[in-house]
Protein backbone atom coordinates (compact mmCIF):
# COMPACT_ATOMS: atom_id res chain seq x y z
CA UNK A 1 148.61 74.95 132.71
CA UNK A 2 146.57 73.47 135.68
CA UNK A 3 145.66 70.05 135.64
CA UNK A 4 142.13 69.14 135.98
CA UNK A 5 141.55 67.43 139.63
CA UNK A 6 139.80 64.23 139.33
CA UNK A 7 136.69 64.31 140.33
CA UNK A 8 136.12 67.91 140.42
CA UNK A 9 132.82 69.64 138.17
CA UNK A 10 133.50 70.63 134.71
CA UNK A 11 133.19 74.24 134.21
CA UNK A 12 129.78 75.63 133.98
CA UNK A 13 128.61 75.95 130.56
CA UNK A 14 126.50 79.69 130.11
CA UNK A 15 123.16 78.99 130.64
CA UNK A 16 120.45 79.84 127.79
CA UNK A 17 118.01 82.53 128.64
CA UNK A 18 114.67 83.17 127.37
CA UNK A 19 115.60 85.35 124.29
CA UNK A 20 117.95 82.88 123.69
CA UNK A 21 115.36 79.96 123.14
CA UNK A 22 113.18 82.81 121.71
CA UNK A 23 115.68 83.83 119.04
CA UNK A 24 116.09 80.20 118.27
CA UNK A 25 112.00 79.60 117.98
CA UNK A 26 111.84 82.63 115.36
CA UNK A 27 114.75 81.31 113.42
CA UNK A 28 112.87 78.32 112.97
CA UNK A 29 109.22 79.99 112.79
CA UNK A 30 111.16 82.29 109.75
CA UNK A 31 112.94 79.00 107.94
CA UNK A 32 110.23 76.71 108.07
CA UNK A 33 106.81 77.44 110.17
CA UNK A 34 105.46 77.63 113.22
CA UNK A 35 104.80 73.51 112.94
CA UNK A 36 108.82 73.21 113.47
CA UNK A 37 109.15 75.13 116.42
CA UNK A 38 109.31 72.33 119.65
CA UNK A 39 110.85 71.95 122.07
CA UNK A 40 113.15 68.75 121.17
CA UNK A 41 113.59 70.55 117.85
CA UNK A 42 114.80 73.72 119.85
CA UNK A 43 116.96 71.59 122.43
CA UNK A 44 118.31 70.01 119.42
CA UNK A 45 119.63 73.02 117.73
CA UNK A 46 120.81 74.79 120.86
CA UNK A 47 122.49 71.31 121.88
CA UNK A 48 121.13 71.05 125.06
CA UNK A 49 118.61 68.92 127.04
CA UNK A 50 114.80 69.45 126.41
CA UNK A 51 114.46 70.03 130.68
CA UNK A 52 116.48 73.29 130.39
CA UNK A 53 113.89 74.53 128.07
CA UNK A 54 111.54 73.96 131.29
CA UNK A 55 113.32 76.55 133.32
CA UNK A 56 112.04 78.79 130.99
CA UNK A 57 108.30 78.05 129.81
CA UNK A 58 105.74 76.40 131.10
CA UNK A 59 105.36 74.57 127.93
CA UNK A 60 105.42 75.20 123.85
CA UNK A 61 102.15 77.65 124.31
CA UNK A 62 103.88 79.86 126.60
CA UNK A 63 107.00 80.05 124.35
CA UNK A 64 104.95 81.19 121.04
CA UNK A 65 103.37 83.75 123.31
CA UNK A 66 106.29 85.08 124.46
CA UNK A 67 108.17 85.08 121.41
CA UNK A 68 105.05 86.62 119.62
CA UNK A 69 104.80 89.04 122.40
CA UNK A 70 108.81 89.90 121.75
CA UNK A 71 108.05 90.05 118.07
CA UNK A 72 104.90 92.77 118.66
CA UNK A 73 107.24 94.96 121.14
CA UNK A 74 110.19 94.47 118.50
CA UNK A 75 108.22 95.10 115.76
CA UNK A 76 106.52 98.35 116.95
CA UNK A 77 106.87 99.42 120.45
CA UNK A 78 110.63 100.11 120.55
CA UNK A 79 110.30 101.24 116.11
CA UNK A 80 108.04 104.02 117.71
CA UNK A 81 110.08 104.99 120.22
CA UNK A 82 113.01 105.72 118.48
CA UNK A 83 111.48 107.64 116.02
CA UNK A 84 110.07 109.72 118.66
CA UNK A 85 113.42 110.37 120.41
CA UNK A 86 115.19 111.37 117.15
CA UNK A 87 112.40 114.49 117.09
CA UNK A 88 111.80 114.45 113.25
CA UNK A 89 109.33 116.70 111.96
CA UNK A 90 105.96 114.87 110.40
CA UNK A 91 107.71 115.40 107.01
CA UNK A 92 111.71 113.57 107.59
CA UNK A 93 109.67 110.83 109.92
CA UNK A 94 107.33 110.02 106.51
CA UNK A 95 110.63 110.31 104.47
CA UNK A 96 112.92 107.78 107.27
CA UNK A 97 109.39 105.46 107.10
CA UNK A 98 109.67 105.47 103.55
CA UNK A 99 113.18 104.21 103.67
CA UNK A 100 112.63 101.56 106.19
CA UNK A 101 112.47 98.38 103.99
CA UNK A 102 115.21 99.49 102.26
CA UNK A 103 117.96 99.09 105.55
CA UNK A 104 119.87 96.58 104.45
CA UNK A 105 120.15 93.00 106.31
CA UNK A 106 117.73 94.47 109.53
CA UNK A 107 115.41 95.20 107.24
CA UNK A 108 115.35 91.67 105.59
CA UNK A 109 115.24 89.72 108.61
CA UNK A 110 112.05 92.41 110.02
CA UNK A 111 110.81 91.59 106.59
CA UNK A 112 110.95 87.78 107.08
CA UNK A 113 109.99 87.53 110.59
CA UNK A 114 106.80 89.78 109.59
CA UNK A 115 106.02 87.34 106.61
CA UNK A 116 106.14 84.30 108.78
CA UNK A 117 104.46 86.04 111.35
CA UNK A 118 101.78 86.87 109.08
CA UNK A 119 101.94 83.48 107.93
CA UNK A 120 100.73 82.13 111.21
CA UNK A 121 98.26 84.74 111.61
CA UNK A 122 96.20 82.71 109.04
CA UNK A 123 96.37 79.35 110.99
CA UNK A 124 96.09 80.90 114.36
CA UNK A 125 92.92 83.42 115.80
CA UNK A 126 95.17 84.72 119.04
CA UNK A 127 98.45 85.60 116.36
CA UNK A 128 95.57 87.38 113.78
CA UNK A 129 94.04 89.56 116.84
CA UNK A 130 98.16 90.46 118.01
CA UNK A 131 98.73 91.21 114.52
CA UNK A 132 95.43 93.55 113.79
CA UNK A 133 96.55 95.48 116.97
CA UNK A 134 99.85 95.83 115.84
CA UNK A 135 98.91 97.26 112.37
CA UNK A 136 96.17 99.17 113.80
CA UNK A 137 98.75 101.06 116.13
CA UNK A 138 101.31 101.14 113.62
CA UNK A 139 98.86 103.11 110.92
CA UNK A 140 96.97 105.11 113.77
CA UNK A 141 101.13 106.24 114.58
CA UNK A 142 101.47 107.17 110.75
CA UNK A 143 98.54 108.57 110.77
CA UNK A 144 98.96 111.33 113.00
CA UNK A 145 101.89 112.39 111.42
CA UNK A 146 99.63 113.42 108.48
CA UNK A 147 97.39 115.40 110.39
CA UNK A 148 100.25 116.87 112.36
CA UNK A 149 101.15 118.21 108.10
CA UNK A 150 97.48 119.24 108.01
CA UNK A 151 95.50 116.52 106.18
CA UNK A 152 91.99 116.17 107.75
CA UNK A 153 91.31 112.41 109.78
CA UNK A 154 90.35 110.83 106.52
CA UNK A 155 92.76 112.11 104.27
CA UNK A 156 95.60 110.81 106.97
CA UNK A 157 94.06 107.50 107.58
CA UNK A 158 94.03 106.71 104.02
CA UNK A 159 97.46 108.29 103.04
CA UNK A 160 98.65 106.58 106.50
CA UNK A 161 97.31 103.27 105.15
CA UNK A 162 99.13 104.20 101.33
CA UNK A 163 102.58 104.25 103.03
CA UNK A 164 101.85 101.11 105.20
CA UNK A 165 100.98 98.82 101.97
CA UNK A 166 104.01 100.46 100.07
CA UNK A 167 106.30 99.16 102.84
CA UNK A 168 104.49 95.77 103.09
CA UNK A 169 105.06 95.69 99.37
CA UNK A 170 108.07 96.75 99.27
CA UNK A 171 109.18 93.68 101.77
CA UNK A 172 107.25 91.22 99.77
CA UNK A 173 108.87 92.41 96.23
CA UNK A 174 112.15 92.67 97.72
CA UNK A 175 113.93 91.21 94.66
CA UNK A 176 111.98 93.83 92.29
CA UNK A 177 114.10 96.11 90.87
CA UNK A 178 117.36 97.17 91.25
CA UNK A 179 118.09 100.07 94.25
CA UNK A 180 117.47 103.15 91.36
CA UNK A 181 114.30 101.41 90.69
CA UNK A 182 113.57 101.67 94.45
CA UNK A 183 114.95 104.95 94.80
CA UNK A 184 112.70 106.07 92.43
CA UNK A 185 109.35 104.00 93.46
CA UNK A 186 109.97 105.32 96.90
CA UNK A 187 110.77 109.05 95.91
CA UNK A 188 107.46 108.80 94.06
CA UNK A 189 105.49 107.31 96.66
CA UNK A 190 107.10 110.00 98.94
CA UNK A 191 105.53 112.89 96.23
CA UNK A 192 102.30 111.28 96.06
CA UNK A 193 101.81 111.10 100.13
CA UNK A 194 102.54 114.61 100.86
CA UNK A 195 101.45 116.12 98.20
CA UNK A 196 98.33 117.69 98.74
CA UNK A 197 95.03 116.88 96.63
């Protein structure tokens, strides 16, 4: 074991990066509201000194719009993408859809973060228009895979929107029901969307 030469630098601690202080600004936007997360609040948790935080952001505005930013690419950007890799046909993609709130401790957290998000949406005009063009593209997505099963434009935009408030309901009622009371709320749901009128 070396000793330590006096006067020589302690080693280099790892330096935070953004999605660090961003991951750390949703924790607290999920456990108590947007109100908590500052910057001496953040600093405080991470244990370091408010100036790193300025390396960063310009300020607390241009964290929230980054994390919110992270949040809407998160949320819906890279969700679409994989399901488009995987190749389902418009039937398994409404089926794995279906099953989405149900995916154990992901699921929760994407359930919480949405809530708070949601949350802030009703304090906050710039969060509301992120979060109308997130659910817009989100049902217009689900909605295609309707017509791509043969339901005309209305008939998919309204089944589209069906699914969308199951699995917004679903995430708000976690605690209702035990999982064969899910299984069986989402196998119906599942009968009801793709079955023809």
């Amino acid at each position: 074991m070396t000793k330590a030469t006096p006067g020589a630098a302690a080693p280099a601690r790892n330096q935070l990066t953004p999605e660090d202080w961003i991951n750390a600004a949703r924790n607290l936007l999920v456990s108590r509201s947007v109100d908590a997360v500052r910057v001496e609040v953040l600093s405080k948790e991470l244990g370091v000194t408010r100036g790193s935080f300025y390396w960063h952001f310009k300020d607390r505005d241009d964290l929230l719009s980054r994390m919110l930013e992270s949040w809407r690419d998160e949320a819906t950007e890279q969700i679409i993408h994989r399901f488009e890799r995987r190749n389902l046909t418009p039937r398994d993609l409404i089926h794995d859809l279906l099953s989405l709130p149900f995916r154990g401790v992901s699921a929760q957290e994407a359930a919480s973060t949405e809530l708070a998000i949601r949350a802030w949406a009703r304090r906050d005009e710039r969060v509301r228009q992120v979060l109308d063009e997130v659910d817009a593209k989100r049902l217009s997505y689900v909605s295609q895979c309707f017509s791509a099963l043969g339901f005309g434009i209305a008939e998919a935009r309204a089944r589209a929107f069906a699914l969308y408030s199951y699995e917004l309901s679903e995430s708000l009622l976690s605690h209702q029901g035990n999982d064969e009371q899910k299984a069986e709320r989402r196998a119906v749901m599942e009968k009801l969307l793709l079955t023809p009128n």
